[in-house]
N, C-alpha and C. Protein backbone atom coordinates (compact mmCIF):
# COMPACT_ATOMS: atom_id res chain seq x y z
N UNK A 1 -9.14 -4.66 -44.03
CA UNK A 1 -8.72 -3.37 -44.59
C UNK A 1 -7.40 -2.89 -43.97
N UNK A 2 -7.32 -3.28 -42.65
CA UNK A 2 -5.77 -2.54 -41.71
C UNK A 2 -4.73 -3.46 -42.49
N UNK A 3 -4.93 -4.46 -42.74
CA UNK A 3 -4.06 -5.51 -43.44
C UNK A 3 -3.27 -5.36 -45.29
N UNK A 4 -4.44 -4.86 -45.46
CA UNK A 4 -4.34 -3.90 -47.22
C UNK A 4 -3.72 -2.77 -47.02
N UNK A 5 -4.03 -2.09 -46.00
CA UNK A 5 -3.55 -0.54 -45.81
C UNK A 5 -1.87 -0.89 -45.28
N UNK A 6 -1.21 -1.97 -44.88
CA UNK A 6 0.08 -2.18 -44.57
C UNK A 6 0.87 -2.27 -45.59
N UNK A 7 0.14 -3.94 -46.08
CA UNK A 7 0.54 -4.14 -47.86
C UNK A 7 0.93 -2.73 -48.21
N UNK A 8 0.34 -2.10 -48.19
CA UNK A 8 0.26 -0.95 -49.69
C UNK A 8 1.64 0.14 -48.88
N UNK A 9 1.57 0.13 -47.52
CA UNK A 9 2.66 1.01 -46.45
C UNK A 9 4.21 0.44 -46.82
N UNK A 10 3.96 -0.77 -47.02
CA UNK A 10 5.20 -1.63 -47.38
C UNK A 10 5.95 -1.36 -48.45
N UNK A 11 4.65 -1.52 -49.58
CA UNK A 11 5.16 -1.07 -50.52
C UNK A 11 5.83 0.05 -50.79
N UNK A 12 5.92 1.32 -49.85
CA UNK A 12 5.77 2.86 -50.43
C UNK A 12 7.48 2.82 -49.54
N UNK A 13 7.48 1.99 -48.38
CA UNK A 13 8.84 1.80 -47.66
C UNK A 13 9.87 0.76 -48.75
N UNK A 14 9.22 -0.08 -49.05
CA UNK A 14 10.14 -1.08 -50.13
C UNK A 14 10.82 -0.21 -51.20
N UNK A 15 10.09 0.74 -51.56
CA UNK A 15 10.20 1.45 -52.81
C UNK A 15 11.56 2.73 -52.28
N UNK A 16 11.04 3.14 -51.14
CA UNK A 16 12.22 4.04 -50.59
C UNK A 16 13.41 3.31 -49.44
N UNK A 17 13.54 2.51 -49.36
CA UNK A 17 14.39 1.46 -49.10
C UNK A 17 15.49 1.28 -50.12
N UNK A 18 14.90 1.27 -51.23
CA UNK A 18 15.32 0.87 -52.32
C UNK A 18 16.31 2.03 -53.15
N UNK A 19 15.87 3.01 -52.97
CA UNK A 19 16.01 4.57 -53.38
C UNK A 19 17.07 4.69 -52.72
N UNK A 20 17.22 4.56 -51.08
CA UNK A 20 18.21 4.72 -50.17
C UNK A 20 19.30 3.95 -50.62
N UNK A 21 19.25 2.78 -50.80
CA UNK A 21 20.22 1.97 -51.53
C UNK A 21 21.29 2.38 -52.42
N UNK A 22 20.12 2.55 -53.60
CA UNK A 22 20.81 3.13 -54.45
C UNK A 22 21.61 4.52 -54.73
N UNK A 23 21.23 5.15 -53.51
CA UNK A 23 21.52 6.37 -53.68
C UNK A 23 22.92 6.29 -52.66
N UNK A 24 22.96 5.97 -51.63
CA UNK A 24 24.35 5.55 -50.82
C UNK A 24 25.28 4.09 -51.04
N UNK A 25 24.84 3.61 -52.03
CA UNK A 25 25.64 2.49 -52.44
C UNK A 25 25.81 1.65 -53.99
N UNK A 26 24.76 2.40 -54.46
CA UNK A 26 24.69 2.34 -56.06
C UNK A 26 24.56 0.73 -56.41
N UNK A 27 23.49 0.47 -55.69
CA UNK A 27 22.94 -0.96 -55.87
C UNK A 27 21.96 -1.65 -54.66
N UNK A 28 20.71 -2.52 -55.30
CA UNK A 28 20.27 -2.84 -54.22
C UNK A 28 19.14 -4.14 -54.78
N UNK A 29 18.98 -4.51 -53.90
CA UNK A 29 18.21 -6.11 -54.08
C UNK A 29 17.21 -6.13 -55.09
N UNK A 30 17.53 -7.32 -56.21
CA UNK A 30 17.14 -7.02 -58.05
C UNK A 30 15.61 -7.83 -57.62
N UNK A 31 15.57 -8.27 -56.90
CA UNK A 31 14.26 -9.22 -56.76
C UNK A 31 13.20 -8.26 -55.94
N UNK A 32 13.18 -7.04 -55.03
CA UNK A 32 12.77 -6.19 -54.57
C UNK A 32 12.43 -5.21 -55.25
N UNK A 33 13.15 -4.82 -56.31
CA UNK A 33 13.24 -4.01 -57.17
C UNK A 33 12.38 -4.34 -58.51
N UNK A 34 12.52 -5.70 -59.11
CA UNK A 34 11.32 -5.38 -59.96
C UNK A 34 10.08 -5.97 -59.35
N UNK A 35 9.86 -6.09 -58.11
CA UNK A 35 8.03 -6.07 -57.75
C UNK A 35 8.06 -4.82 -57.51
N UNK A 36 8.85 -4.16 -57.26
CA UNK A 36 8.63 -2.52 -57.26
C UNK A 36 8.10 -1.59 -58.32
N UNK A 37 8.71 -1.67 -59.29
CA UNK A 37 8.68 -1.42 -60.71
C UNK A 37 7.61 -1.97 -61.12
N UNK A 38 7.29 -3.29 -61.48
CA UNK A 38 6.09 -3.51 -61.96
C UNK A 38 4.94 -3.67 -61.31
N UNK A 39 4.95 -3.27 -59.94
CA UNK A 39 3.94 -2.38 -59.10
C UNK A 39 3.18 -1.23 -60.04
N UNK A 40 3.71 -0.34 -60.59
CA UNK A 40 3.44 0.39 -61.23
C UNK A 40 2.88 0.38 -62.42
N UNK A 41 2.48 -0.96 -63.14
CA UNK A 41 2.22 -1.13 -63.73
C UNK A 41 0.83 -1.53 -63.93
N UNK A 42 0.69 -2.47 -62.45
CA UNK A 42 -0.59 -2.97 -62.32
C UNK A 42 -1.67 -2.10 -61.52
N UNK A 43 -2.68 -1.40 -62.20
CA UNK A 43 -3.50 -0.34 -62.10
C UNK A 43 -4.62 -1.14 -61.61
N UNK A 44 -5.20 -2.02 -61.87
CA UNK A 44 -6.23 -2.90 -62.36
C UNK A 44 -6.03 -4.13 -61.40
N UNK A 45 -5.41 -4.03 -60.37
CA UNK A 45 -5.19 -5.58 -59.65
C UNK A 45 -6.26 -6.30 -58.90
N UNK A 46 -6.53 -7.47 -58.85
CA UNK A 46 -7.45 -7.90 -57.70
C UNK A 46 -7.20 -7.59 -56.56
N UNK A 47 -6.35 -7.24 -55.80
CA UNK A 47 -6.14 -7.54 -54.58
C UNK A 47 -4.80 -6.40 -53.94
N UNK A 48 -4.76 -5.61 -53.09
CA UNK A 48 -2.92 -5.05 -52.77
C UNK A 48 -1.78 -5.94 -53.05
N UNK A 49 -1.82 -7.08 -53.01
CA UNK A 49 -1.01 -8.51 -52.42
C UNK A 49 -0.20 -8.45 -53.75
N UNK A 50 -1.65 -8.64 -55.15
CA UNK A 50 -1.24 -8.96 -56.10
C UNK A 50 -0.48 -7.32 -56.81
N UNK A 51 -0.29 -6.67 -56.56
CA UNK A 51 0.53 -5.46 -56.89
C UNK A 51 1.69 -5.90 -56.86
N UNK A 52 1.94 -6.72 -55.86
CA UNK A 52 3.75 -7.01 -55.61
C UNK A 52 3.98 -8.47 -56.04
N UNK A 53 2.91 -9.08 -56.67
CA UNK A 53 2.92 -10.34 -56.75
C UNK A 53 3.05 -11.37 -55.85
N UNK A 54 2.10 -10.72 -54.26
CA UNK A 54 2.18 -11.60 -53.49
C UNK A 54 3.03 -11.00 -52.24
N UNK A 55 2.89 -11.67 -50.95
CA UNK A 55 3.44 -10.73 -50.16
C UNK A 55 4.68 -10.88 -49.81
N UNK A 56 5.13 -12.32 -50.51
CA UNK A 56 6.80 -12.23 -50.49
C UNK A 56 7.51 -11.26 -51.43
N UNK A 57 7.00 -10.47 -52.48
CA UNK A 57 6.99 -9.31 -53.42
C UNK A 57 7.79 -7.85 -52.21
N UNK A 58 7.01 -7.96 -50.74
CA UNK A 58 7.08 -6.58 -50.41
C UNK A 58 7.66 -6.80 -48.68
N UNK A 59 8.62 -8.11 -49.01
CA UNK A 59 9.39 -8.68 -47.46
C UNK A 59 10.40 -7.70 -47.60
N UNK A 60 10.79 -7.01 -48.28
CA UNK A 60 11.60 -5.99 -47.88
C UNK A 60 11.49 -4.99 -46.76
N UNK A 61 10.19 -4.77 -48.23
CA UNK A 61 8.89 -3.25 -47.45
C UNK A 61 8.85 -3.47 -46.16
N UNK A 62 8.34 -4.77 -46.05
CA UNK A 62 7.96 -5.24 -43.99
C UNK A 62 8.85 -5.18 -43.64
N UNK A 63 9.76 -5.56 -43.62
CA UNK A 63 11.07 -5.77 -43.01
C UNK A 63 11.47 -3.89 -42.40
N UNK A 64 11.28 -3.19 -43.48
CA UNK A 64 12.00 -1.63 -43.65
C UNK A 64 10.74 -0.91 -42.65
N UNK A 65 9.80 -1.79 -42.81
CA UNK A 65 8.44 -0.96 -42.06
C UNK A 65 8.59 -1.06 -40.46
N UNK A 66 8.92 -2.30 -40.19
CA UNK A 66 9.09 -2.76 -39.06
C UNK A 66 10.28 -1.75 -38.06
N UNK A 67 11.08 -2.16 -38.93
CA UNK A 67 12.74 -1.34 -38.44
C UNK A 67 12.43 0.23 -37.98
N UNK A 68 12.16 1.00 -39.30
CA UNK A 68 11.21 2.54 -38.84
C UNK A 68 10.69 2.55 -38.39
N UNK A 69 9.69 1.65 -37.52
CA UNK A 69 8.56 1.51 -36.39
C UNK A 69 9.55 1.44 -34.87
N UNK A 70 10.11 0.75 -34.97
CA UNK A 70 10.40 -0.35 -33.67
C UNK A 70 11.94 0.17 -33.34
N UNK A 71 12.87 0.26 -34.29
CA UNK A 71 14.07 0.04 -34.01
C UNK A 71 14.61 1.61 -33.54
N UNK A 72 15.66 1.43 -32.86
CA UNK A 72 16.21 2.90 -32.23
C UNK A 72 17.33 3.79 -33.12
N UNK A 73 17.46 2.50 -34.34
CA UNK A 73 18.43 2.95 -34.90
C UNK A 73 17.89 3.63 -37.00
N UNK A 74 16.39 3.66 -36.58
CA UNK A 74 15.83 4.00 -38.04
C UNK A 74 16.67 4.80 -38.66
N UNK A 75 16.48 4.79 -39.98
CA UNK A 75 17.00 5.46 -40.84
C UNK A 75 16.30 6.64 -41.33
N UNK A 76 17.00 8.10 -40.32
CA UNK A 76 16.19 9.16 -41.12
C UNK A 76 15.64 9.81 -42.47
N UNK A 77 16.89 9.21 -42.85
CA UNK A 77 16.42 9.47 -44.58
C UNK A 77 15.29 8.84 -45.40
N UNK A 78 14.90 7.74 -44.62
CA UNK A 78 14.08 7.11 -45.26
C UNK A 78 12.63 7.91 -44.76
N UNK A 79 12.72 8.21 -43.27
CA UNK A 79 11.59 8.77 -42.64
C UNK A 79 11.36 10.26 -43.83
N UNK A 80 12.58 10.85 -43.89
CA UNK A 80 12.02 12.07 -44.96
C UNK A 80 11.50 12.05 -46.44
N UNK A 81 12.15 11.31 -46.82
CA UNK A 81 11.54 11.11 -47.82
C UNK A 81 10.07 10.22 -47.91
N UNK A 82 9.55 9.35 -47.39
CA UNK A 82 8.24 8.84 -46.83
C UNK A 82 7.21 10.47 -46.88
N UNK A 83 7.63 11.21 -45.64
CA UNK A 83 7.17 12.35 -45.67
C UNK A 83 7.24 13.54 -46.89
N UNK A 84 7.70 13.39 -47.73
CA UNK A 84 8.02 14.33 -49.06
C UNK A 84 7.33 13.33 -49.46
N UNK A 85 7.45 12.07 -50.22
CA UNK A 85 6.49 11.44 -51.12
C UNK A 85 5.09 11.24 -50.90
N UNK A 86 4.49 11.17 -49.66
CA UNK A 86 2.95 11.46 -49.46
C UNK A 86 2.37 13.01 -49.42
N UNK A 87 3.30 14.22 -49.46
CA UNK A 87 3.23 15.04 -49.69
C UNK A 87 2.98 15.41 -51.40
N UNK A 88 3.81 14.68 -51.98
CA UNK A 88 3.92 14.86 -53.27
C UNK A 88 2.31 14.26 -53.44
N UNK A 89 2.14 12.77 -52.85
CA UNK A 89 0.44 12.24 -53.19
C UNK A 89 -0.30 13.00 -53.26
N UNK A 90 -0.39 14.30 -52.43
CA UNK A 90 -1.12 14.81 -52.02
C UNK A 90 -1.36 16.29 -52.91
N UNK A 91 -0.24 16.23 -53.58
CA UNK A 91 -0.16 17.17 -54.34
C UNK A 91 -0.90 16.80 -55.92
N UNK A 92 -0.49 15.29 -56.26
CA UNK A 92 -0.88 14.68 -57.30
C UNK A 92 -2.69 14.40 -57.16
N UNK A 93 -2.85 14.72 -56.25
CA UNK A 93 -4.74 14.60 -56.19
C UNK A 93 -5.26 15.71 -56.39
N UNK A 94 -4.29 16.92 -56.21
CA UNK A 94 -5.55 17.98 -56.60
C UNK A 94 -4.61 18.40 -58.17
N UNK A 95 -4.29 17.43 -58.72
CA UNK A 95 -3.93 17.41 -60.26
C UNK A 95 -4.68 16.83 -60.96
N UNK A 96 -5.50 16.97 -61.41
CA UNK A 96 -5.47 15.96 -62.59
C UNK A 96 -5.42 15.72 -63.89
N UNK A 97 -4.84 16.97 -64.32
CA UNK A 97 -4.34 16.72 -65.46
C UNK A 97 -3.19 15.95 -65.40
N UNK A 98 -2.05 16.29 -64.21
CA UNK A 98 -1.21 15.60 -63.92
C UNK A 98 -1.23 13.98 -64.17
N UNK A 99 -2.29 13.33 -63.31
CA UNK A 99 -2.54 12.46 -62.81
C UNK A 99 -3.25 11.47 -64.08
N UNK A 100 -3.79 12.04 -64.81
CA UNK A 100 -4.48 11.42 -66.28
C UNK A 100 -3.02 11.23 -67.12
N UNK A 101 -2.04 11.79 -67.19
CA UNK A 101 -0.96 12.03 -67.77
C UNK A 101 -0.02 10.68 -67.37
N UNK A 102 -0.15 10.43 -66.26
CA UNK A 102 0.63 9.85 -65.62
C UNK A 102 0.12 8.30 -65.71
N UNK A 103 -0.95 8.63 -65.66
CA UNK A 103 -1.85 6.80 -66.10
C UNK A 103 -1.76 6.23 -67.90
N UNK A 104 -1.73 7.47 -68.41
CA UNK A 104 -1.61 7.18 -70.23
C UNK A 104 -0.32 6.71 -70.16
N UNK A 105 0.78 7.73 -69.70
CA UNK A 105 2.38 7.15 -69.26
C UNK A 105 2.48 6.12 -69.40
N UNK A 106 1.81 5.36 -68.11
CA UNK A 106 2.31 4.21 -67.62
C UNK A 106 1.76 2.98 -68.70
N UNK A 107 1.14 3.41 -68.94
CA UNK A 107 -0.23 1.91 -70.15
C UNK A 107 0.46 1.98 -71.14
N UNK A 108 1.35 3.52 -71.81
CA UNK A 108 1.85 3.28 -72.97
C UNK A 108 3.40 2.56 -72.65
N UNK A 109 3.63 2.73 -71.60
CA UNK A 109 5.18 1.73 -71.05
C UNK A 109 5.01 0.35 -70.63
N UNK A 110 3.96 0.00 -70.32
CA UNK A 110 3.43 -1.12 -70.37
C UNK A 110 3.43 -1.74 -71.07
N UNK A 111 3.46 -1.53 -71.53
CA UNK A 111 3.82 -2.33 -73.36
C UNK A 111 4.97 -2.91 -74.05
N UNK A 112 5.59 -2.21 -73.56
CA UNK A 112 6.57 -2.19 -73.70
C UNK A 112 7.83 -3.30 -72.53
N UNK A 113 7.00 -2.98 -71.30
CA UNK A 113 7.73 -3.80 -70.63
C UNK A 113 6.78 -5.32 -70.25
N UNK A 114 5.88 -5.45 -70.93
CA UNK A 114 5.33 -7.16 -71.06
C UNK A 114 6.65 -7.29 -72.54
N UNK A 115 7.06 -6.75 -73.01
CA UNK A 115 8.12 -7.44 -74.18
C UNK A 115 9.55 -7.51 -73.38
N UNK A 116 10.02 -6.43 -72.90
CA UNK A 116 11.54 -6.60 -72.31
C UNK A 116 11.67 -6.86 -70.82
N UNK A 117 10.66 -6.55 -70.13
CA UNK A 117 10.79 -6.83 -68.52
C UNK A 117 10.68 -5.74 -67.96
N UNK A 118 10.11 -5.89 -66.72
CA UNK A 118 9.68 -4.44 -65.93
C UNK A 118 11.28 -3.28 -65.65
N UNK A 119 12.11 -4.51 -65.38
CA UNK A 119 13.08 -3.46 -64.93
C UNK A 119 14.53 -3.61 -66.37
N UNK A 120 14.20 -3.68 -67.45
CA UNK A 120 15.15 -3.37 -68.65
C UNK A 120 15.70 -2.18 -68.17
N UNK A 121 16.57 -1.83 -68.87
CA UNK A 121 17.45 -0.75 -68.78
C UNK A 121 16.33 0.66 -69.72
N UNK A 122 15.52 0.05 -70.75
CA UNK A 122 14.82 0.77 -71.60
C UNK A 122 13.65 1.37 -71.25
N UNK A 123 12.95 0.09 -69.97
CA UNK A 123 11.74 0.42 -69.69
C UNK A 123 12.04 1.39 -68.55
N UNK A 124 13.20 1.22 -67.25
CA UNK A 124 13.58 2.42 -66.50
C UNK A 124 13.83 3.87 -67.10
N UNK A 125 14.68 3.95 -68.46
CA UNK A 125 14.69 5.10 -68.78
C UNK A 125 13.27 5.87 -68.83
N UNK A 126 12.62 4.78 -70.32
CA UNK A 126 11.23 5.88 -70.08
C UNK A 126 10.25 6.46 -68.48
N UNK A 127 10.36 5.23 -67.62
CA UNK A 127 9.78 5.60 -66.22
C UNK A 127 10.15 7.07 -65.90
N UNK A 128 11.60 7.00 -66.07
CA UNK A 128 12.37 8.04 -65.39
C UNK A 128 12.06 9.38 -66.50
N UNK A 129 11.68 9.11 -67.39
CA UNK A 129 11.17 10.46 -67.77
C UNK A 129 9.90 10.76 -68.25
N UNK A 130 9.25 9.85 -68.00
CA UNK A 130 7.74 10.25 -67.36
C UNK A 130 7.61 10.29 -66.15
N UNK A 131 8.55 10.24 -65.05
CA UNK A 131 8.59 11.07 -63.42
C UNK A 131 9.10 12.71 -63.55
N UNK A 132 10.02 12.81 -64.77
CA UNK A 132 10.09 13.99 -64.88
C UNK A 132 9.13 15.01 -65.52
N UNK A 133 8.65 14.26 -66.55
CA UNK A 133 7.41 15.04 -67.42
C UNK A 133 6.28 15.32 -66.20
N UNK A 134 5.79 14.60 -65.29
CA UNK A 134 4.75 14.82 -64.56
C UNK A 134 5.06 14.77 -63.09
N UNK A 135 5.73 13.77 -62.12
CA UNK A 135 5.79 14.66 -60.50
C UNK A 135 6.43 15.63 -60.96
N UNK A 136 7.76 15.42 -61.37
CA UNK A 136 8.86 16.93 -60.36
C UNK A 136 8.52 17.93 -61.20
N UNK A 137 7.33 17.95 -61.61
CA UNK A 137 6.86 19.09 -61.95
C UNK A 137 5.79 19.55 -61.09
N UNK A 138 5.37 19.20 -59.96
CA UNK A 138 4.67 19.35 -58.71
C UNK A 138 5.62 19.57 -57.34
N UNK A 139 5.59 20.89 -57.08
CA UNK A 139 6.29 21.27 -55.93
C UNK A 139 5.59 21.47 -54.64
N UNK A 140 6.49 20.93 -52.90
CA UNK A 140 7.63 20.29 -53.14
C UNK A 140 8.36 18.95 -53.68
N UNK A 141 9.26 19.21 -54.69
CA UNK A 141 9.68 18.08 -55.36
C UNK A 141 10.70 17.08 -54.67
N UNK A 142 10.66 15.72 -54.73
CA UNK A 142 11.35 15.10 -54.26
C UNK A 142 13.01 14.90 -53.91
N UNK A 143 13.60 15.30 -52.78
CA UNK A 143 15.30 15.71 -52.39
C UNK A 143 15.62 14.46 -52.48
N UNK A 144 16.51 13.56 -53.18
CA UNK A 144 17.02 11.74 -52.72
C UNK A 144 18.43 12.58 -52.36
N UNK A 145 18.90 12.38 -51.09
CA UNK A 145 20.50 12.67 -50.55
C UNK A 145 21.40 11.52 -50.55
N UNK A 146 22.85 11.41 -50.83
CA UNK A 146 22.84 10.41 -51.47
C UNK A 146 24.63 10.53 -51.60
N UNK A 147 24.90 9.70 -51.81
CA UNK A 147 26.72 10.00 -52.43
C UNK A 147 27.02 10.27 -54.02
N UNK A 148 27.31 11.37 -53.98
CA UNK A 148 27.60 12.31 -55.36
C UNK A 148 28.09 11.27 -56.30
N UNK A 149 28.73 10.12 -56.07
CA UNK A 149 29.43 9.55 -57.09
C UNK A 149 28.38 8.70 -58.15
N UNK A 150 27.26 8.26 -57.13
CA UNK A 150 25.72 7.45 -57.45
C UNK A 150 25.15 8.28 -58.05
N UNK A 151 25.06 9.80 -57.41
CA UNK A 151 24.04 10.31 -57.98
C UNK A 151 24.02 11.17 -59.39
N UNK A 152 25.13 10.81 -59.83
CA UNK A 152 25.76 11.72 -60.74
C UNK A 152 25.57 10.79 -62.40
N UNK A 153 25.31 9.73 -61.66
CA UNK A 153 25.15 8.64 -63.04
C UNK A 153 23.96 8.36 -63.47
N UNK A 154 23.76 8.96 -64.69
CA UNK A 154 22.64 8.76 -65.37
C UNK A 154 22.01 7.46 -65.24
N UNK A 155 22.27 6.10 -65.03
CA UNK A 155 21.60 5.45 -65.17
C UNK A 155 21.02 5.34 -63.40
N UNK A 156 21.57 5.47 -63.15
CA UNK A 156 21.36 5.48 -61.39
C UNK A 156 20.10 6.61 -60.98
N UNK A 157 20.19 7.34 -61.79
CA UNK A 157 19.50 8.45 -61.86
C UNK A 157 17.86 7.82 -62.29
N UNK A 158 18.01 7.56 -63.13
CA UNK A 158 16.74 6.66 -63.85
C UNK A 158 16.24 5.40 -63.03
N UNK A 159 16.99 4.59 -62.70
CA UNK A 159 16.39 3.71 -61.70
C UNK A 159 15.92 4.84 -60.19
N UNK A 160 16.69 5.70 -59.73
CA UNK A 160 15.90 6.02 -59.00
C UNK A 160 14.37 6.60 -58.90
N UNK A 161 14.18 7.50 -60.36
CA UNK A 161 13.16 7.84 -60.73
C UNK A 161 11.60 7.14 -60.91
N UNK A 162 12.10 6.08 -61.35
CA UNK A 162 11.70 4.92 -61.22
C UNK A 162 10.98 4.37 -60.38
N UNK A 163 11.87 4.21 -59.88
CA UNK A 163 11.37 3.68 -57.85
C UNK A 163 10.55 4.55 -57.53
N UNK A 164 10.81 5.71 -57.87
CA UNK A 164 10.09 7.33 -57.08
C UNK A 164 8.69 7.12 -57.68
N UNK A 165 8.43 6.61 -58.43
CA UNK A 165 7.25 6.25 -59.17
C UNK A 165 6.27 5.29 -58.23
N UNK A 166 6.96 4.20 -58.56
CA UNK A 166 6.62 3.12 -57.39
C UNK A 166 6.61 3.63 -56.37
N UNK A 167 6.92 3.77 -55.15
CA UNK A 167 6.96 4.97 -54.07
C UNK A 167 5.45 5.61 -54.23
N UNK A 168 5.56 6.60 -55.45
CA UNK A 168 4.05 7.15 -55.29
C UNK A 168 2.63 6.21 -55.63
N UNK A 169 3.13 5.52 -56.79
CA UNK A 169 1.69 4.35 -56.88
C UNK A 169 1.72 3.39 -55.18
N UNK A 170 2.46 3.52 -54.49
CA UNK A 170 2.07 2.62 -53.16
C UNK A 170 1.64 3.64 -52.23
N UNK A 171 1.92 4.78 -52.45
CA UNK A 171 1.38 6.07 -51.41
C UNK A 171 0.01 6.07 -51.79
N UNK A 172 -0.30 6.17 -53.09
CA UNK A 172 -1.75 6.73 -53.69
C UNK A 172 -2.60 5.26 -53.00
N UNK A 173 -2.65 4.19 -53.39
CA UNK A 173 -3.04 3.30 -52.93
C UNK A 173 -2.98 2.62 -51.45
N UNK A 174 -2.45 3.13 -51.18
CA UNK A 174 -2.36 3.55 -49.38
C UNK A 174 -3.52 4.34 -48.83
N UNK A 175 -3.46 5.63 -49.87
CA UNK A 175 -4.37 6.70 -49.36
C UNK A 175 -5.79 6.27 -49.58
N UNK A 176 -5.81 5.39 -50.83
CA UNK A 176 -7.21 4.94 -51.60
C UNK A 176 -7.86 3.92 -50.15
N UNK A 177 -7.19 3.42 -49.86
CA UNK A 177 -7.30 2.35 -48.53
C UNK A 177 -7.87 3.04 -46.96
N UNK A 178 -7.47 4.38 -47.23
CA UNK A 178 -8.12 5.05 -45.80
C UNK A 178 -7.13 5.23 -45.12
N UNK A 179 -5.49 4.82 -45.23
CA UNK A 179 -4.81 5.32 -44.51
C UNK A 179 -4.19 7.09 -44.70
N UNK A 180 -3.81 7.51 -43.18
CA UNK A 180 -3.68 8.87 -43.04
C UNK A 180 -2.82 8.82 -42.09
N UNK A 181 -2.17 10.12 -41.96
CA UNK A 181 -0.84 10.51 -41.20
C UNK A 181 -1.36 10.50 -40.02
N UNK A 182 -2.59 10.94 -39.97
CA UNK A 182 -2.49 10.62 -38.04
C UNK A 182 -2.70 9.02 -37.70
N UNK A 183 -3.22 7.85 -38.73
CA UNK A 183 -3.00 7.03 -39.01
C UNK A 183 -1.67 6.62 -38.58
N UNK A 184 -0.91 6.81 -38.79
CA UNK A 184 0.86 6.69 -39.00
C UNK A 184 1.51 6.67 -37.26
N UNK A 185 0.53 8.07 -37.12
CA UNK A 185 1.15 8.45 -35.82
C UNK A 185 0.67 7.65 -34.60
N UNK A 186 -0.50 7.19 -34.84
CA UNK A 186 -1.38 7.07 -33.47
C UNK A 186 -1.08 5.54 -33.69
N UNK A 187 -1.15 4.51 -34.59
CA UNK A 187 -1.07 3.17 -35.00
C UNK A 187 0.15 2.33 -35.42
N UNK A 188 0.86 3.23 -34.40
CA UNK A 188 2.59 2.56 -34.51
C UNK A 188 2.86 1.22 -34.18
N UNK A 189 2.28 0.72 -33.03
CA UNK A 189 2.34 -0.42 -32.44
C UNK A 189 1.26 -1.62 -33.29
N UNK A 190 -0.12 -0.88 -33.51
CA UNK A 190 -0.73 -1.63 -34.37
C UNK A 190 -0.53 -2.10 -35.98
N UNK A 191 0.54 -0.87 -36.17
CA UNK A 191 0.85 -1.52 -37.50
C UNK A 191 2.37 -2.08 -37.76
N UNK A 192 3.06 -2.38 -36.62
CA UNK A 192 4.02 -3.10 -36.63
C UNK A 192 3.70 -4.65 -36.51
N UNK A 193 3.16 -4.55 -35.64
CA UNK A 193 2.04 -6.23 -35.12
C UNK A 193 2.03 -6.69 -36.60
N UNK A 194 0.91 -6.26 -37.22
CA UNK A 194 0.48 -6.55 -38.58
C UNK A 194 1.33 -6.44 -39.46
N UNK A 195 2.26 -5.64 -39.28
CA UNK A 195 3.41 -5.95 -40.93
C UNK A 195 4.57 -7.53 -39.98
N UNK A 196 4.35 -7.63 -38.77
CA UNK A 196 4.96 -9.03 -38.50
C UNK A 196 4.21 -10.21 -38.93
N UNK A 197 3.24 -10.01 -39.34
CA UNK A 197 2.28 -11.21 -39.00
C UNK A 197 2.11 -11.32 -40.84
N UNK A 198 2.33 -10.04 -41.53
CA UNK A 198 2.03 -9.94 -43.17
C UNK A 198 3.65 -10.95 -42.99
N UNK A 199 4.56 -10.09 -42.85
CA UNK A 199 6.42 -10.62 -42.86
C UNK A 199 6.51 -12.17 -43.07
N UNK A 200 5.80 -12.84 -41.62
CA UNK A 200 5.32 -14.13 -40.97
C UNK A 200 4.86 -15.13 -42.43
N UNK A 201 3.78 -14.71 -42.85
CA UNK A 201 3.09 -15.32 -44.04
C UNK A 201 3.92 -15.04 -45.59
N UNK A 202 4.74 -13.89 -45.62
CA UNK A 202 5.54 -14.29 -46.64
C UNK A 202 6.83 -14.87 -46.56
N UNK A 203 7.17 -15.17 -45.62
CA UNK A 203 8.13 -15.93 -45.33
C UNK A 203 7.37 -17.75 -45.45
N UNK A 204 6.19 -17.50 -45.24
CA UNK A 204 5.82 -18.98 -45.32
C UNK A 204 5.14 -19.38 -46.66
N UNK A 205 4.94 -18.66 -47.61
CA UNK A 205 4.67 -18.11 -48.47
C UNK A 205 5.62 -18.36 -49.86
N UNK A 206 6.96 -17.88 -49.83
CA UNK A 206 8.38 -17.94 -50.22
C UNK A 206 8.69 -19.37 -50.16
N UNK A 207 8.27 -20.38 -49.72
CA UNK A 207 8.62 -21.77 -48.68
C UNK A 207 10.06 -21.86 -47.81
């Protein structure tokens, strides 16, 4: 279960990793990005693993998990927003109209992206405005800080939304797993160990 509950931590860092990217450089790793995206898709999975299609899917995530754990030089932005998006989880559970809304969303985009691909230009738009129809309509709503020139472009805009999606399907399924913020706090060392040892196996994994 500590091993699922990382998976799924990875994911929610892969996803805002990703966000950060795009938001200070207006681009970021296309192979990271759609196990991200079609994370969101898979409601119904056997396994955390298979959400990302495996755990070379979320070597980012580990990678980004690790760094915010361990390193002296983390990236605050990523730490805030982490903290705003499990906030937002948390907001999306005592919704549920929200939350029923948000599952029809996704099944009816689903459809759509088994024909063009998780991350089309077509299937991000709709994401991005079914994040608007249902989170940021739950306050507090998500701040991405960012360089005005990125953030100003509609399509940039939509892939981030996107992600913000992903982000929350790896929070919710995090939470479904038993992990919790004092979780976070008290199991720093224990869950760095374990996202090396997840890292370890998708690297061997990848061949």
């Amino acid at each position: 279960m500590n091993e699922q509950r990382i998976i799924a931590l990875a994911g929610l860092f892969q996803a805002l990793a990703l966000v950060r990217r795009l938001a200070l450089q207006g681009q970021c790793e296309p192979a990271a990005l759609d196990s991200s995206i079609a994370s969101v898709f898979k409601l119904d999975a056997d396994s955390v693993a298979d959400v990302y299609g495996g755990l070379g899917g979320i070597s980012l995530g580990l990678k980004t998990l690790i760094h915010q754990i361990d390193a002296p030089d983390r990236d605050l932005g990523i730490t805030q927003l982490a903290v705003a998006v499990l906030r937002l989880e948390r907001r999306l559970a005592r919704q549920p109209r929200v939350r029923d809304a948000l599952r029809e969303g996704l099944v009816a985009i689903s459809r759509q992206a088994e024909h063009l691909g998780s991350t089309h230009a077509t299937v991000l738009g709709r994401l991005s405005e079914l994040y608007a129809a249902t989170l940021s309509t739950l306050r507090p709503r998500v701040v991405v800080q960012g360089n005005p020139l990125y953030l100003t472009q509609p399509a940039q805009v939509e892939r981030i939304r996107a992600i913000l999606l992903a982000a929350v399907r790896a929070a919710v399924l995090w939470r479904q797993l038993g992990g919790s913020h004092w979780g976070l706090l008290l199991r720093r060392r224990q869950n760095a160990m374990l996202a090396r040892g997840l890292l370890a196996r998708a690297v061997i994994d990848s061949g």
